[in-house]
Protein backbone atom coordinates (compact mmCIF):
# COMPACT_ATOMS: atom_id res chain seq x y z
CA UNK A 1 -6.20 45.63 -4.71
CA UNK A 2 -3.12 46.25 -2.23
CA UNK A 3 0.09 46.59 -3.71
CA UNK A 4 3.22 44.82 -2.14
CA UNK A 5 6.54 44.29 -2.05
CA UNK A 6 8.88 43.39 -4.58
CA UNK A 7 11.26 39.99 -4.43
CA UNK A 8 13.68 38.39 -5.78
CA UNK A 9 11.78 34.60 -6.06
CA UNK A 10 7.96 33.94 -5.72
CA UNK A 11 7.05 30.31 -4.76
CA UNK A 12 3.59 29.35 -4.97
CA UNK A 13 2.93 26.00 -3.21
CA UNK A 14 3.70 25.27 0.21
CA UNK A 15 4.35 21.36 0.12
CA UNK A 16 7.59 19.58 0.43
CA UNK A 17 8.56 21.27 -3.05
CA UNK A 18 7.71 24.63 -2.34
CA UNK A 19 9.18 24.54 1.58
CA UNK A 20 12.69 23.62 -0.35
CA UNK A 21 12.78 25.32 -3.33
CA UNK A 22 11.41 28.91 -0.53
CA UNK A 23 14.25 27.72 1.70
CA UNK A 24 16.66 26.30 -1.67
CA UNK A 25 16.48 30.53 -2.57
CA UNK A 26 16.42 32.04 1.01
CA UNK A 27 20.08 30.19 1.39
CA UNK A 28 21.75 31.89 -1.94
CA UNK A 29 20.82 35.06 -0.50
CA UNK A 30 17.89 35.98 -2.30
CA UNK A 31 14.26 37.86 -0.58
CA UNK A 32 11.75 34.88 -0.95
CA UNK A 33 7.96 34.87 -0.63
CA UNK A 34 6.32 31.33 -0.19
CA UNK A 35 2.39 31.51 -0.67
CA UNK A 36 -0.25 28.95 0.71
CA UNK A 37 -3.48 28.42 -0.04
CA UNK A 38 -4.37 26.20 3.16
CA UNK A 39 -4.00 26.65 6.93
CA UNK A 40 -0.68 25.00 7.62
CA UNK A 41 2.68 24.08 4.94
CA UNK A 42 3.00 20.75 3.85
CA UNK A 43 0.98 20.10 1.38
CA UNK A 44 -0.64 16.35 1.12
CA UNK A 45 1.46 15.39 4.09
CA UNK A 46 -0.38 17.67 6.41
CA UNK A 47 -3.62 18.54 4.63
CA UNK A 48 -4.78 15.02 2.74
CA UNK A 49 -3.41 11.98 5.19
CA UNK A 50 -0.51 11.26 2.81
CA UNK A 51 1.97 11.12 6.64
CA UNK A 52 4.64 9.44 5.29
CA UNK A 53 7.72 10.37 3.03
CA UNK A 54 8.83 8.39 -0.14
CA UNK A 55 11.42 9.00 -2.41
CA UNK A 56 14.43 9.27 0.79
CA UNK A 57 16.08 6.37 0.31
CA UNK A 58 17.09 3.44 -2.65
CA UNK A 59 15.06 0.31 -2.53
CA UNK A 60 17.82 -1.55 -0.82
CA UNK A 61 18.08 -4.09 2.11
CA UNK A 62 20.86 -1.49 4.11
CA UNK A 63 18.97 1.43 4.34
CA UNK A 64 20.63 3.76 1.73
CA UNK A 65 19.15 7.76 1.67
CA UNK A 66 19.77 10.00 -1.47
CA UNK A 67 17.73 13.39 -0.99
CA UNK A 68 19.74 15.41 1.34
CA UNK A 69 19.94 19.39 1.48
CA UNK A 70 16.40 20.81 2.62
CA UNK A 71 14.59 17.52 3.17
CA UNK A 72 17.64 16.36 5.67
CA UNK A 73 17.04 19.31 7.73
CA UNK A 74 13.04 19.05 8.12
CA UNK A 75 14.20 15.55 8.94
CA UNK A 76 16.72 16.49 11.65
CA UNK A 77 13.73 18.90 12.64
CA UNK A 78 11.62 16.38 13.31
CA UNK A 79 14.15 14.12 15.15
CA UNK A 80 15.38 17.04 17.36
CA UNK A 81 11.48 17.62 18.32
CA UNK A 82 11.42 13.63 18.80
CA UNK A 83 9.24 12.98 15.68
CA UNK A 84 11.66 10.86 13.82
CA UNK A 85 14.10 8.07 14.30
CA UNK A 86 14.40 5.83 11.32
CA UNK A 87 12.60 4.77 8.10
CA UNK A 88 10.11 1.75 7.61
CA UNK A 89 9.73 -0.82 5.29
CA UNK A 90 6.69 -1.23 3.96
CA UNK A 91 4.79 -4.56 2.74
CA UNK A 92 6.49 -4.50 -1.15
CA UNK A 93 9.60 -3.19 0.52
CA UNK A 94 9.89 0.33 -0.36
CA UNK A 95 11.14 2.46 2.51
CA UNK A 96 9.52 5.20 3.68
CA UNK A 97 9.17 7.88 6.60
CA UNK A 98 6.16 7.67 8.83
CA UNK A 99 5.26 11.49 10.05
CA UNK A 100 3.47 12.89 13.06
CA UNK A 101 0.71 15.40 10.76
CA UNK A 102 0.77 17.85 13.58
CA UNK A 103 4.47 17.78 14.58
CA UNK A 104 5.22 18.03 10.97
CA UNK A 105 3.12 21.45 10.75
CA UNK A 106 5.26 22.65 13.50
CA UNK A 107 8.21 21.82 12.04
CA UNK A 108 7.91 23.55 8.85
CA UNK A 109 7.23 26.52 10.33
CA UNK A 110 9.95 26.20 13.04
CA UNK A 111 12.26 25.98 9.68
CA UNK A 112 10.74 28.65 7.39
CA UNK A 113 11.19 30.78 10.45
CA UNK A 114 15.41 30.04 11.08
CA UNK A 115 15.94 31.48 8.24
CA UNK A 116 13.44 34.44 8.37
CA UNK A 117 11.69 33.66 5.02
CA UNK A 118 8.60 35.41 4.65
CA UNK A 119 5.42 33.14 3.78
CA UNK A 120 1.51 33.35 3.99
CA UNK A 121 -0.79 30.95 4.54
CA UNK A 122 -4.75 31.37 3.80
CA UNK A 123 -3.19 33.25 0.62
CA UNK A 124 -4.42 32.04 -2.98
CA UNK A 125 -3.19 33.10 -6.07
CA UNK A 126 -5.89 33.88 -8.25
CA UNK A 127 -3.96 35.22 -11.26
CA UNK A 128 -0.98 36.80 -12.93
CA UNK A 129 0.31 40.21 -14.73
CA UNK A 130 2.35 39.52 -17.68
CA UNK A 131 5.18 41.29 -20.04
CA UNK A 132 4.08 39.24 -23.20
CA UNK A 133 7.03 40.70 -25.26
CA UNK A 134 9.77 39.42 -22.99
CA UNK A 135 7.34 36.37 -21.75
CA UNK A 136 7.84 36.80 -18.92
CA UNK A 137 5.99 36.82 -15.44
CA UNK A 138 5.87 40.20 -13.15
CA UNK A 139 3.60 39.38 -10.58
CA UNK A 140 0.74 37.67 -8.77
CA UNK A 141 -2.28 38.77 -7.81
CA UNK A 142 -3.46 36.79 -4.25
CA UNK A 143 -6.48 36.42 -2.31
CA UNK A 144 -7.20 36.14 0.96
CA UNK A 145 -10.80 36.29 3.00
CA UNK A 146 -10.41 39.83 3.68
CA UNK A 147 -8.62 41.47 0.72
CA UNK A 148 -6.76 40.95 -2.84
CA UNK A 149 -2.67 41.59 -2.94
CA UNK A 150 -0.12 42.04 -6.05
CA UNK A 151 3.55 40.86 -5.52
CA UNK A 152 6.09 41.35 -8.14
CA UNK A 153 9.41 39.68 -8.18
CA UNK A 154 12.09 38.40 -10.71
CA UNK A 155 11.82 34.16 -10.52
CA UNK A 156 8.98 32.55 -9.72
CA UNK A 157 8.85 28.87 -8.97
CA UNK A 158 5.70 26.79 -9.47
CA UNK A 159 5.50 24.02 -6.50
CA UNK A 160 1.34 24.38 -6.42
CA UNK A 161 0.99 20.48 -7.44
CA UNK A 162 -1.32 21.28 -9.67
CA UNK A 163 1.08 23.62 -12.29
CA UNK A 164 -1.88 26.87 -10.87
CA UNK A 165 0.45 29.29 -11.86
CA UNK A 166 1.47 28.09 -14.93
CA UNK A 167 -1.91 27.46 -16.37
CA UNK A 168 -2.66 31.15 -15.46
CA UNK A 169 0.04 32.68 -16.81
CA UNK A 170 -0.13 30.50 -20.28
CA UNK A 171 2.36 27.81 -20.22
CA UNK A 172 2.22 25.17 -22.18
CA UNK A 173 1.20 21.58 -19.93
CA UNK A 174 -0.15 18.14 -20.08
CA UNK A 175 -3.38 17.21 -17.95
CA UNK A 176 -3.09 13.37 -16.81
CA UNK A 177 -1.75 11.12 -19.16
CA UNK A 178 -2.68 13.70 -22.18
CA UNK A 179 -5.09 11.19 -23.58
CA UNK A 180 -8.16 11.49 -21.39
CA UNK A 181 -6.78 8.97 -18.66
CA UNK A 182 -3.88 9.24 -15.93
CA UNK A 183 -3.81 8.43 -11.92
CA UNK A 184 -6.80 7.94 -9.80
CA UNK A 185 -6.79 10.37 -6.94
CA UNK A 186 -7.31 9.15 -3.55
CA UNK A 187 -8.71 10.13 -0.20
CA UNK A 188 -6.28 8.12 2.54
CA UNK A 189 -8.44 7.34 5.89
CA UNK A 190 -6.94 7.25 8.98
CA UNK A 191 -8.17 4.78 11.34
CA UNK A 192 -8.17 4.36 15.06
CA UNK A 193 -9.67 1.29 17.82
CA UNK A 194 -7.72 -1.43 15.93
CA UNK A 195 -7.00 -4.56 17.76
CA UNK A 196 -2.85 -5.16 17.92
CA UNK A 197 -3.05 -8.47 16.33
CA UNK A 198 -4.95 -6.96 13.19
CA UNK A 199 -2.52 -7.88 9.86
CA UNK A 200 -3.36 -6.33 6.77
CA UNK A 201 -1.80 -7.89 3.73
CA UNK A 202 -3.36 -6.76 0.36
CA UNK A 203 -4.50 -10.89 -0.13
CA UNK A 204 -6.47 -10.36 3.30
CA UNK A 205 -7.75 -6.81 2.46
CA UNK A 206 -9.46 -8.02 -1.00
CA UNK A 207 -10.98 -10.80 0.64
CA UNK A 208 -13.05 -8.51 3.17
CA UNK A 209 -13.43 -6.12 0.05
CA UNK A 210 -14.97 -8.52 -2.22
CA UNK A 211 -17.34 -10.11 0.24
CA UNK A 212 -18.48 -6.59 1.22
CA UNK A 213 -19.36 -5.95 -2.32
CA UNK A 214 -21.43 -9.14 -2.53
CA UNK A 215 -23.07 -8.80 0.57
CA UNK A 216 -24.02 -4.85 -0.81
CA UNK A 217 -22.21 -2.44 1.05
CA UNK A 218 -21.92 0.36 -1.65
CA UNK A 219 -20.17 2.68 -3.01
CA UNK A 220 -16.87 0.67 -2.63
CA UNK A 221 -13.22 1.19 -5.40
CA UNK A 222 -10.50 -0.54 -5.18
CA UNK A 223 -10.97 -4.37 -3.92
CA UNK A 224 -7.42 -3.94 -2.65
CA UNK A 225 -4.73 -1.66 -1.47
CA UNK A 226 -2.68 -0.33 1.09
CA UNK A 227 -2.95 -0.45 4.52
CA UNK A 228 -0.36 0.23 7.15
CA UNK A 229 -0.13 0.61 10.87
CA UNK A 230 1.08 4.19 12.52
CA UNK A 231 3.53 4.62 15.15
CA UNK A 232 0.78 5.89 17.23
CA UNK A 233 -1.19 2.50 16.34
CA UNK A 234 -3.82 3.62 14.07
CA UNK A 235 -3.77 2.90 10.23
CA UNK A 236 -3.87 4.34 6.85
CA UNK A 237 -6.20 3.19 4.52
CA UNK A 238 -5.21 3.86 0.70
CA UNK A 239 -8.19 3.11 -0.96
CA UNK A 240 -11.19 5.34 -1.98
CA UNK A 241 -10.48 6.70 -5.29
CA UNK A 242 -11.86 8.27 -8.08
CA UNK A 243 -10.87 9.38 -10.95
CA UNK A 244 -10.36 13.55 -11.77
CA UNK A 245 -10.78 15.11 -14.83
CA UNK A 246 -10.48 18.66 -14.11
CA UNK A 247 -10.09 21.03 -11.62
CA UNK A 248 -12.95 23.25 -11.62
CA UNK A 249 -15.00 23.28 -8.51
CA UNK A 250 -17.96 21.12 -9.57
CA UNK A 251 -15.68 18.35 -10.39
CA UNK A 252 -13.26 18.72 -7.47
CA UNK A 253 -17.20 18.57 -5.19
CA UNK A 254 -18.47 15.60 -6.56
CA UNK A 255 -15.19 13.58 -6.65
CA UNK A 256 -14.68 14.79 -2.48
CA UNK A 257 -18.23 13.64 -2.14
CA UNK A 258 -17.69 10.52 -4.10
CA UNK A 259 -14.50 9.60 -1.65
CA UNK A 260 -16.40 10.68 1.70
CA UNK A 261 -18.85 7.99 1.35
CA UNK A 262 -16.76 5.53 0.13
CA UNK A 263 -14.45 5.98 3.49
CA UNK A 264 -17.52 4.78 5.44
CA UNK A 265 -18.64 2.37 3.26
CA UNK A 266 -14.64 0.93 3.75
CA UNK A 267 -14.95 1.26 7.68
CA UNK A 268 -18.33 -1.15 7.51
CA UNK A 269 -16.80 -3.54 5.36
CA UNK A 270 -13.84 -3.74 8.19
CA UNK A 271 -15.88 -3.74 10.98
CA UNK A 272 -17.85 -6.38 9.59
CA UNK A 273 -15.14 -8.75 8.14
CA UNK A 274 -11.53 -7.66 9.98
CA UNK A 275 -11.03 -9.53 12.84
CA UNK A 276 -10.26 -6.58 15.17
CA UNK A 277 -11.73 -3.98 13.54
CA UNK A 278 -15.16 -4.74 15.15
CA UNK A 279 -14.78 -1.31 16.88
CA UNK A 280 -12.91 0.60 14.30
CA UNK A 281 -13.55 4.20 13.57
CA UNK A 282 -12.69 7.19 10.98
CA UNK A 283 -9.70 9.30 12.78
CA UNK A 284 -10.04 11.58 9.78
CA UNK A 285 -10.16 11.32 6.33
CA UNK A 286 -8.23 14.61 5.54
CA UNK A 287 -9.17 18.15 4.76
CA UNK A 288 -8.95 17.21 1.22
CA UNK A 289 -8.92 14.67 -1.48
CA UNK A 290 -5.08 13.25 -2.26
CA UNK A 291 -4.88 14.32 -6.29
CA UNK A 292 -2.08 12.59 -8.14
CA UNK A 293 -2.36 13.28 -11.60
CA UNK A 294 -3.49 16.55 -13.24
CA UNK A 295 -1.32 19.28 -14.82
CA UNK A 296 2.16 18.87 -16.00
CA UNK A 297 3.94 21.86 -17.15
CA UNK A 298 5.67 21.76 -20.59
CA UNK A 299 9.84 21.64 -19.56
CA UNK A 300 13.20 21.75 -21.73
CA UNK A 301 13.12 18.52 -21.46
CA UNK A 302 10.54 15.62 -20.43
CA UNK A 303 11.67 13.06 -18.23
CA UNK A 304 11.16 9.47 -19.93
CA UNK A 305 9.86 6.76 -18.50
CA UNK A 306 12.89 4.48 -19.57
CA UNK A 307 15.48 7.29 -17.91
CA UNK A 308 13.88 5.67 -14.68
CA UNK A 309 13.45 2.74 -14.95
CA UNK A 310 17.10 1.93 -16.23
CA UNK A 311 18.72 4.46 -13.69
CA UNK A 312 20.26 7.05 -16.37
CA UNK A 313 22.99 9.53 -14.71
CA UNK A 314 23.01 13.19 -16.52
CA UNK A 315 25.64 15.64 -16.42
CA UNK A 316 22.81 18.23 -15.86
CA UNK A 317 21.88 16.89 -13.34
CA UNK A 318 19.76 18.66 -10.39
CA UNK A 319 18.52 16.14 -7.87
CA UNK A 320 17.96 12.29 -7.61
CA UNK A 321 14.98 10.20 -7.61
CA UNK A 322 14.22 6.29 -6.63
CA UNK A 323 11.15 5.55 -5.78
CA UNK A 324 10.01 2.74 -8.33
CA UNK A 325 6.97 3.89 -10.38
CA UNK A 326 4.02 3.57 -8.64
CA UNK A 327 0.86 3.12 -11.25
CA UNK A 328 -2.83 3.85 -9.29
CA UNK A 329 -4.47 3.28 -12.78
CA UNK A 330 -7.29 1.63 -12.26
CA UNK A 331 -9.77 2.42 -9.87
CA UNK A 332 -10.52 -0.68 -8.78
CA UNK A 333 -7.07 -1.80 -8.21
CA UNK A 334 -4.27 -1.71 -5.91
CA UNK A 335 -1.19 0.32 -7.34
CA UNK A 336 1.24 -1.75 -9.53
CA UNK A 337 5.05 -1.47 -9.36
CA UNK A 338 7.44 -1.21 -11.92
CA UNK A 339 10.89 -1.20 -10.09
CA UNK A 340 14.34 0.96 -11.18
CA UNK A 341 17.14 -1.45 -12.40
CA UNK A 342 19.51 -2.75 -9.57
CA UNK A 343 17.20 -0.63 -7.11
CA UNK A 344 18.71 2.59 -8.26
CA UNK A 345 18.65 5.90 -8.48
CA UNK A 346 18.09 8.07 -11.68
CA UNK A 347 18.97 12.01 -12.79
CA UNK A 348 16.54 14.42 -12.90
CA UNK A 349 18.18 16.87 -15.20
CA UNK A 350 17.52 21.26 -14.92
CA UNK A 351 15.65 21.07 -18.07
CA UNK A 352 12.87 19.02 -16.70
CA UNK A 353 12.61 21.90 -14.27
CA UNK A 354 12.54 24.69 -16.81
CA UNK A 355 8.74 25.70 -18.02
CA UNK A 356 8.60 26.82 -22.00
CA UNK A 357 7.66 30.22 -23.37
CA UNK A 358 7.97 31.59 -19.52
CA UNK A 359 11.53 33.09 -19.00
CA UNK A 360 11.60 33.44 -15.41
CA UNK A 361 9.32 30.59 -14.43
CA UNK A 362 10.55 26.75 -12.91
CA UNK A 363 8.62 23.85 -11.67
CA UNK A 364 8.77 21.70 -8.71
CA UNK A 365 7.21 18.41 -7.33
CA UNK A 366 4.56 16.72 -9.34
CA UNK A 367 4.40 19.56 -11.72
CA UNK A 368 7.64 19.25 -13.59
CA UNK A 369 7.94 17.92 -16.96
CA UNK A 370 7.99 13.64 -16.81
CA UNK A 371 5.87 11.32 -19.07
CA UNK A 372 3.27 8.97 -17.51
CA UNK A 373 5.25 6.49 -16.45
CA UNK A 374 8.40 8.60 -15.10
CA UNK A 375 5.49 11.00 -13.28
CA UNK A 376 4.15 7.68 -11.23
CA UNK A 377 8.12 7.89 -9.50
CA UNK A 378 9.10 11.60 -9.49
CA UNK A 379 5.52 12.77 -7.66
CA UNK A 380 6.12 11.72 -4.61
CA UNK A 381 7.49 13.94 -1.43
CA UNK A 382 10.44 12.81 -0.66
CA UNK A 383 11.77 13.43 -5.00
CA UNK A 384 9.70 16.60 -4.31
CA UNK A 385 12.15 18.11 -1.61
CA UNK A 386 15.09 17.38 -4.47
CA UNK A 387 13.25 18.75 -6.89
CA UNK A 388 11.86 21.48 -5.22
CA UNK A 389 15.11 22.72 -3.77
CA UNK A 390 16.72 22.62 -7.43
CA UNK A 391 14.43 24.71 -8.45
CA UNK A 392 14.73 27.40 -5.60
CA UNK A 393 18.42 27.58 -5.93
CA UNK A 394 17.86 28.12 -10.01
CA UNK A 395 15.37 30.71 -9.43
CA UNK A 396 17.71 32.32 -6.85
CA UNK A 397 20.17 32.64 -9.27
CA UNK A 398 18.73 32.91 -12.64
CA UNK A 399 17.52 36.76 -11.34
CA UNK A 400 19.37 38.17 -13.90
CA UNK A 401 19.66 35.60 -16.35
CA UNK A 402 20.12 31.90 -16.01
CA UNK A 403 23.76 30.89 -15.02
CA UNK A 404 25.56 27.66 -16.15
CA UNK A 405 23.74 24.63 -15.10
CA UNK A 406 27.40 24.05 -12.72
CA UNK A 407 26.95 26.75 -11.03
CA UNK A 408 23.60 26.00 -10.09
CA UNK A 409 25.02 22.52 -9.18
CA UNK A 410 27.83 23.62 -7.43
CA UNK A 411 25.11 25.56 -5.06
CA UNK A 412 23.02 23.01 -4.39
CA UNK A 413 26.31 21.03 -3.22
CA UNK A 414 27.12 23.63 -1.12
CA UNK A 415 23.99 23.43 0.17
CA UNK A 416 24.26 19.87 1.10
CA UNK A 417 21.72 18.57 -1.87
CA UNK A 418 23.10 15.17 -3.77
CA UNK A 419 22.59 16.16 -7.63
């Protein structure tokens, strides 16, 4: 095993959390590593079909956007490169950001490299060295196809999705809901040669569903969902999913399996039953399943479920979050909404952000500390950027030991983040 360099934050992830909470750091100052396991940053966005952004913007006719700092400038990254103009509405009236995969790819690297942060892809972390009197984390050991690597630093910020380097260096989490159950994971099909008058309202897409299951086209989920048309005029298909109850490889094989032959079992039952979607075919189905729900590392605090829904403010407050809570609890269902009061926004206080029994350890994204129903609005990529950058800036700064929660605050300001 090669030993490396020292820094002053490791983040381990490199999805919209982990690109802002890497960048979130590099900005205070501090030398930052960013570590990928796949080919490209990103995360779902770029690796599992999930091309468009929620969490920007309040659920509001005038189009209203409250994540700023980090995700603004991939945004203005993407506009300058003439990959973005506005956001979209979708069929239930959420807004969101449609994104170009590939431009997107380029995009995050264009910005990792401005401010000459230091990241790998291809690079897994495979486990961690520990000093258990002072609990606290002093390195990773990575992995890469042609040899293993140790990197120390001070902070280390957990953005992986999955809470990977918590659960290997002992923190305390949740997996799913805690009681056996949680959100189905699922693989989002892109689909190309569809005819321009095709509509697809959830009312129409059961219909074909449910008369492809009588007629016998198997293995088919959800008898409705989401299906929206690309700028590019090709559509995204939410619907094969499966449950996942662990993340060891066996599991994680049969539940890709599962999804792959569901995605052609969806494109018969459309080419059979959608009027212009007689020549329909499978643009990709990404490189890998979409998971939602699996570990959640144990915070300071745990975001509630009613702090959500009825918009609560904190004065600890680290980033913002709106997107209504989105419930993919049944497989065979489409999501159900549960929408913030007034079409708000809600705090997302530092503590959520702050893993137990690991002194120099923070969360990001889908990892950090939120009960069920708070998790189904705080996972998605647009809250991720807040919550990712919050985290950077507190790892930045929390080198030595962990400042006031203001000054923390008053960097992310600086920074042009709305806390």
């Amino acid at each position: 095993m090669k030993q490396k360099r020292h820094y002053d934050v490791i983040v381990v992830g490199g999805g919209a959390s982990g690109i802002a909470a890497a960048i979130g750091a590099r900005k205070t100052g501090a030398d930052v590593l960013l570590i990928e396991r796949y080919g490209s940053l990103g995360g779902q966005a770029t690796n599992a079909n999930v091309m468009n952004y929620c969490g920007f913007f309040l659920r509001k006719e005038k189009d209203e956007q409250i994540v700023f700092g980090v995700g603004e400038e991939l945004l203005q990254k993407l506009k300058t490169m003439g990959y973005y103009d506005r956001p979209i509405r979708s069929s239930v009236g959420n807004v969101i950001i449609p994104l170009d995969m590939e431009a997107a790819k380029l995009a995050f690297d264009l910005l990792c490299e401005e401010y000459g942060l230091d990241y790998l892809l291809h690079c897994t972390v495979i486990g961690v060295r520990k000093d258990e009197a002072e609990s606290r984390i002093l390195s990773v050991v990575c992995a890469d196809d042609q040899s293993s690597y140790e990197f120390t630093a001070d902070s280390f910020v957990d953005a992986s999705g999955d809470g990977n380097l918590g659960y290997l260096a002992g923190a305390p989490f949740r997996f799913g809901d805690g009681n056996g159950g949680g959100q189905m994971s699922t693989r989002i099909i892109n689909i190309g040669s569809i005819g321009p008058l095709t509509r697809f309202s959830p009312e129409m897409i059961e219909e074909v569903i449910l008369k492809a299951k009588a007629d016998g086209i198997f293995p088919l989920t959800k008898e409705s969902g989401i299906m929206m048309r690309m700028p590019n005029g090709s559509a995204l298909a939410v619907l094969p999913s499966v449950e996942v109850p662990a993340l060891d490889a066996e599991t994680l094989t049969r539940c890709e399996v599962d999804t792959r032959k569901q995605e052609f079992a969806y494109l018969e039952a459309f080419r059979r039953y959608m009027p212009g979607m007689e020549h329909a075919h499978i643009i990709s189905g990404g490189s890998v399943l979409g998971l939602r729900d699996t570990r959640h590392l144990t915070c300071e605090y745990e975001l509630k479920g009613e702090d959500v829904l009825n918009a609560k403010k904190y004065e600890d407050s680290v980033a913002r979050g709106a997107w209504p809570c989105e419930m993919h609890t049944d497989v065979n269902k489409m999501a159900e909404y549960i929408f913030i009061k007034d079409n708000d926004y809600y705090s997302i206080p530092l503590r959520c952000l702050k893993v137990q029994k690991l002194s120099n350890l923070w969360c990001a994204g889908r990892t950090i500390c939120a009960d069920p129903v708070a998790f189904a609005s705080v996972r998605v990529m647009g809250t991720g950027f807040a919550t990712g950058h919050a985290a950077g800036v507190a790892a930045a700064l929390s080198v030595s030991a962990v400042p006031p929660v203001s000054r923390i605050q008053d960097e992310l300001v600086r920074q042009n983040a709305r806390i």
